[in-house]
C-alpha atoms as a PDB file:
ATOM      1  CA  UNK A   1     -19.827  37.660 -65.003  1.00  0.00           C
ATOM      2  CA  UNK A   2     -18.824  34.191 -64.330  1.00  0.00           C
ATOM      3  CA  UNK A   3     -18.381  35.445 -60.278  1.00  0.00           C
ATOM      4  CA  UNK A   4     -21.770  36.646 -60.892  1.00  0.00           C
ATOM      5  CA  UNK A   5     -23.342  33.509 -62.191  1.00  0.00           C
ATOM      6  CA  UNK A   6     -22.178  31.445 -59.379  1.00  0.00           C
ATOM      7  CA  UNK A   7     -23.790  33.741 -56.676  1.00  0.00           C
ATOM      8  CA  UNK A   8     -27.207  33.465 -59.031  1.00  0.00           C
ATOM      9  CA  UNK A   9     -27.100  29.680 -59.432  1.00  0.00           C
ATOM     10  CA  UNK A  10     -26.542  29.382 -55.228  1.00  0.00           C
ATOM     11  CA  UNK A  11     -29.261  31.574 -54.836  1.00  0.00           C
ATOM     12  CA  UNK A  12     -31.559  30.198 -57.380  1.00  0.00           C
ATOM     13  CA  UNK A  13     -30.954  26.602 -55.348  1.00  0.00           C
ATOM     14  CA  UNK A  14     -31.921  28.237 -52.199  1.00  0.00           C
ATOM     15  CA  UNK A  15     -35.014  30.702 -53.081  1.00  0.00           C
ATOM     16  CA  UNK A  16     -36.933  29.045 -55.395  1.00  0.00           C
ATOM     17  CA  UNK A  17     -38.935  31.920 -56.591  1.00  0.00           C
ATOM     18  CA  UNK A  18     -36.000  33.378 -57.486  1.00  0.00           C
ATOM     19  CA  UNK A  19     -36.013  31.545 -61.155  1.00  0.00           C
ATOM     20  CA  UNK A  20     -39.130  33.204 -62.227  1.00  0.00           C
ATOM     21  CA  UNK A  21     -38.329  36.125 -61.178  1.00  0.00           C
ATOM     22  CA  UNK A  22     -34.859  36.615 -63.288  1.00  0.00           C
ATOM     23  CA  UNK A  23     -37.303  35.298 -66.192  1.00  0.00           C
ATOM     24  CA  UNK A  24     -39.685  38.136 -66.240  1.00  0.00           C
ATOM     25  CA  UNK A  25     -36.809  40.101 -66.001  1.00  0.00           C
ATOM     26  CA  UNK A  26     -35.043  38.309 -69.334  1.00  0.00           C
ATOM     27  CA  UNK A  27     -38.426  38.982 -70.933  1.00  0.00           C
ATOM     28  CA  UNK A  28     -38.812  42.365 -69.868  1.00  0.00           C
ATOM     29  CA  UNK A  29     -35.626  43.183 -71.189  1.00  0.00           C
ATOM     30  CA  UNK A  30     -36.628  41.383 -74.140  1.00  0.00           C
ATOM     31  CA  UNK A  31     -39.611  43.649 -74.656  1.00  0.00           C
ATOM     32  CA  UNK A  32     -37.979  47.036 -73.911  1.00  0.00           C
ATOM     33  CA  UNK A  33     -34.994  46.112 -77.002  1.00  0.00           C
ATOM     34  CA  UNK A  34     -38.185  45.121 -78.857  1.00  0.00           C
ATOM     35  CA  UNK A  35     -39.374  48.450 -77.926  1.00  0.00           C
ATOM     36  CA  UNK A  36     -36.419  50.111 -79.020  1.00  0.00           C
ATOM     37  CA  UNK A  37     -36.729  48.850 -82.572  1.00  0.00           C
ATOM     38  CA  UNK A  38     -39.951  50.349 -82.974  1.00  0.00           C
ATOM     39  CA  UNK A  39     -38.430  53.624 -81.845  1.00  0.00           C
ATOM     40  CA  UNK A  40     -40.233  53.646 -78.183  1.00  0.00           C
ATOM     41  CA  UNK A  41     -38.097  54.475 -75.169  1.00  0.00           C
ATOM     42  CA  UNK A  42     -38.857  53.197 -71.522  1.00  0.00           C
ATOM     43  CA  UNK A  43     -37.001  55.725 -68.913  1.00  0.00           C
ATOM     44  CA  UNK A  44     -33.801  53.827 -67.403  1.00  0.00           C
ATOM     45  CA  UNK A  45     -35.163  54.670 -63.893  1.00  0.00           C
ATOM     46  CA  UNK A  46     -38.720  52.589 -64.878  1.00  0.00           C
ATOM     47  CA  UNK A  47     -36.738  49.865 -66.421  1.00  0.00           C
ATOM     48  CA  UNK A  48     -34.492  50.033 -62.930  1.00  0.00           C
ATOM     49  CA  UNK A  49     -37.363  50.077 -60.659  1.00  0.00           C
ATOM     50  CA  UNK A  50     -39.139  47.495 -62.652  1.00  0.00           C
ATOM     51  CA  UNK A  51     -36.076  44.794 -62.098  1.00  0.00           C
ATOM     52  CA  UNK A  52     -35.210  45.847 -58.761  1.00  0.00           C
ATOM     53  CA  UNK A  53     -39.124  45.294 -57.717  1.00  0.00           C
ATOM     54  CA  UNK A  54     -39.279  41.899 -59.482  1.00  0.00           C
ATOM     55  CA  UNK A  55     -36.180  40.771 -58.186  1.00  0.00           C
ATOM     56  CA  UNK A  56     -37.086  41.772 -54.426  1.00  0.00           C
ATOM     57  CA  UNK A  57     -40.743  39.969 -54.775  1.00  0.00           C
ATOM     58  CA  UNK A  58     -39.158  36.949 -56.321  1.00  0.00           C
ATOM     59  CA  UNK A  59     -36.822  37.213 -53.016  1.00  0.00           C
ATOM     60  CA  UNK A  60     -39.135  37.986 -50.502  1.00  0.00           C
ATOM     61  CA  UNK A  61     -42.044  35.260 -51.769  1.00  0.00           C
ATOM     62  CA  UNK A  62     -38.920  32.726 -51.085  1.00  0.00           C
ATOM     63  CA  UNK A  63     -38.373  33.734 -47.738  1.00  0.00           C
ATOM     64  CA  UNK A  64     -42.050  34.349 -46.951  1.00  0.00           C
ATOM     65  CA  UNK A  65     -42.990  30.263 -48.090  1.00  0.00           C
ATOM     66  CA  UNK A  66     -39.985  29.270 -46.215  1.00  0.00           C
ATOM     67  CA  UNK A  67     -40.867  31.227 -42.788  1.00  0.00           C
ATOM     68  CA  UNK A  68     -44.916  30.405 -42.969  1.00  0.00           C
ATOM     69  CA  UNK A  69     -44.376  26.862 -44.093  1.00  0.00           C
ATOM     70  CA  UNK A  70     -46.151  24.320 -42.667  1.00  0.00           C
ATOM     71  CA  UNK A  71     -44.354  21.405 -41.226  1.00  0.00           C
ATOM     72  CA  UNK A  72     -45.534  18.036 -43.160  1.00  0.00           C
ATOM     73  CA  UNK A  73     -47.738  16.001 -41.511  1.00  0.00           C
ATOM     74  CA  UNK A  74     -47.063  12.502 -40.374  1.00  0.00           C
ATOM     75  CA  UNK A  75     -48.768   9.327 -42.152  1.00  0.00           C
ATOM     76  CA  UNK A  76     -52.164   7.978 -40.236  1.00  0.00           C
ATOM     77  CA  UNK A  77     -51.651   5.493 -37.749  1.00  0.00           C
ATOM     78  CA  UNK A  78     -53.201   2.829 -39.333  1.00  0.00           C
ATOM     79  CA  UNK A  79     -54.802   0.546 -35.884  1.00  0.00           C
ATOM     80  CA  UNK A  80     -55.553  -3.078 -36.615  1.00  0.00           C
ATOM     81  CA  UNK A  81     -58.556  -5.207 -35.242  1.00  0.00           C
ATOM     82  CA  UNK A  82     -58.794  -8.454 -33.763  1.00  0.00           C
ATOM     83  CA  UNK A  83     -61.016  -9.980 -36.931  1.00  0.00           C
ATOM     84  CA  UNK A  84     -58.164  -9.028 -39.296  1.00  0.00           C
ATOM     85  CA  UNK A  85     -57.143 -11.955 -41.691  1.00  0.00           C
ATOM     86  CA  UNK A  86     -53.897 -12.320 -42.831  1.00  0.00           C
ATOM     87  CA  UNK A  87     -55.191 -13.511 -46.331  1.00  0.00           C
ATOM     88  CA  UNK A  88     -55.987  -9.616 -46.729  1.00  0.00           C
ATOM     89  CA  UNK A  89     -52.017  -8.345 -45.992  1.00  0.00           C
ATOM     90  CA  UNK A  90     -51.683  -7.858 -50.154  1.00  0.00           C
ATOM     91  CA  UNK A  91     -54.537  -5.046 -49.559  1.00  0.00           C
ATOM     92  CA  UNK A  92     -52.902  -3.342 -46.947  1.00  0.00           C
ATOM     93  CA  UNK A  93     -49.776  -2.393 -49.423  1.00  0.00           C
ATOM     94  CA  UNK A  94     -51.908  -0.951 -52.337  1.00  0.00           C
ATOM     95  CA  UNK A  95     -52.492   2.567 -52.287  1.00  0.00           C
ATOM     96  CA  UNK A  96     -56.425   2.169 -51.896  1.00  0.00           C
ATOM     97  CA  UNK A  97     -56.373  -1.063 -50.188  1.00  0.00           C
ATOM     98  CA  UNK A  98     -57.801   0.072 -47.184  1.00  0.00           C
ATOM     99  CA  UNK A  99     -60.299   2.366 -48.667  1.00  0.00           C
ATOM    100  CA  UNK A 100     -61.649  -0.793 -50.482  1.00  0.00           C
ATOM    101  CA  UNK A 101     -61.633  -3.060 -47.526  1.00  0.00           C
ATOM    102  CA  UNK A 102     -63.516  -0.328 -46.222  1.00  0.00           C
ATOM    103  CA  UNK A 103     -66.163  -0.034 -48.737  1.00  0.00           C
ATOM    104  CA  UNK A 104     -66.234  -3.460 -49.062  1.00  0.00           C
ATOM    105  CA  UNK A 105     -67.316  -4.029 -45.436  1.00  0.00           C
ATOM    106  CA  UNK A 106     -69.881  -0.931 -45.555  1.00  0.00           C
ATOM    107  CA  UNK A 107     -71.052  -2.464 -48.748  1.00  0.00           C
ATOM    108  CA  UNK A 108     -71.372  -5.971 -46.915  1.00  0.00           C
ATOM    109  CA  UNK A 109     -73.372  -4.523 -43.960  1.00  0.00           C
ATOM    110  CA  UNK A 110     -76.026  -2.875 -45.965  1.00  0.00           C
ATOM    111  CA  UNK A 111     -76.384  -5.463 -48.687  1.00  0.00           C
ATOM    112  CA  UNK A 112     -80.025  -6.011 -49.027  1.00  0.00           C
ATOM    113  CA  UNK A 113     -81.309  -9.713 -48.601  1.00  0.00           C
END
């Protein structure tokens, strides 16, 4: 079991839908020995197609996100103009500081007199 584990836990680090997968399984599993309290039986063959299904979609949606990923995208290139101050440099390191300089100019061009 142990040789077992260690082959899960790499996997688990490298297809990350693999973790939900093996927990549906644990709860399925869960279900079926609740199940057999109660004196209902689920065919081995289900139970084996059921966990050999969930572990191959759990698989297969990790290697389908990591083959159609998309690459990220590189920050805007952030072009500065001549009337600039550099007064306003504190704005340009805030997260919205450029979306308020920004609005503040729009708002400054159609102020009413």
């Amino acid at each position: 079991l142990r040789s077992l584990y260690a082959v899960l836990a790499a996997a688990i680090a490298h297809l990350p839908y693999l973790r939900p997968s093996v927990a549906l399984i644990l709860g399925f599993v869960g279900v079926k020995m609740l199940l057999e309290y109660f004196h209902k039986h689920i065919d081995t063959g289900l139970s084996l197609a059921i966990i050999i299904a969930t572990l191959g979609l759990g698989v297969l949606a990790s290697l389908a996100e990591r083959w159609f990923a998309v690459p990220p995208r590189s920050p805007p290139v952030v072009v500065a103009s001549a009337d600039d101050d550099d007064d306003d440099a504190s704005s340009r390191r805030l997260p919205f500081g450029g979306f308020l300089r920004l609005l503040g100019g729009f708002v400054a061009q159609h102020k009413s007199p």
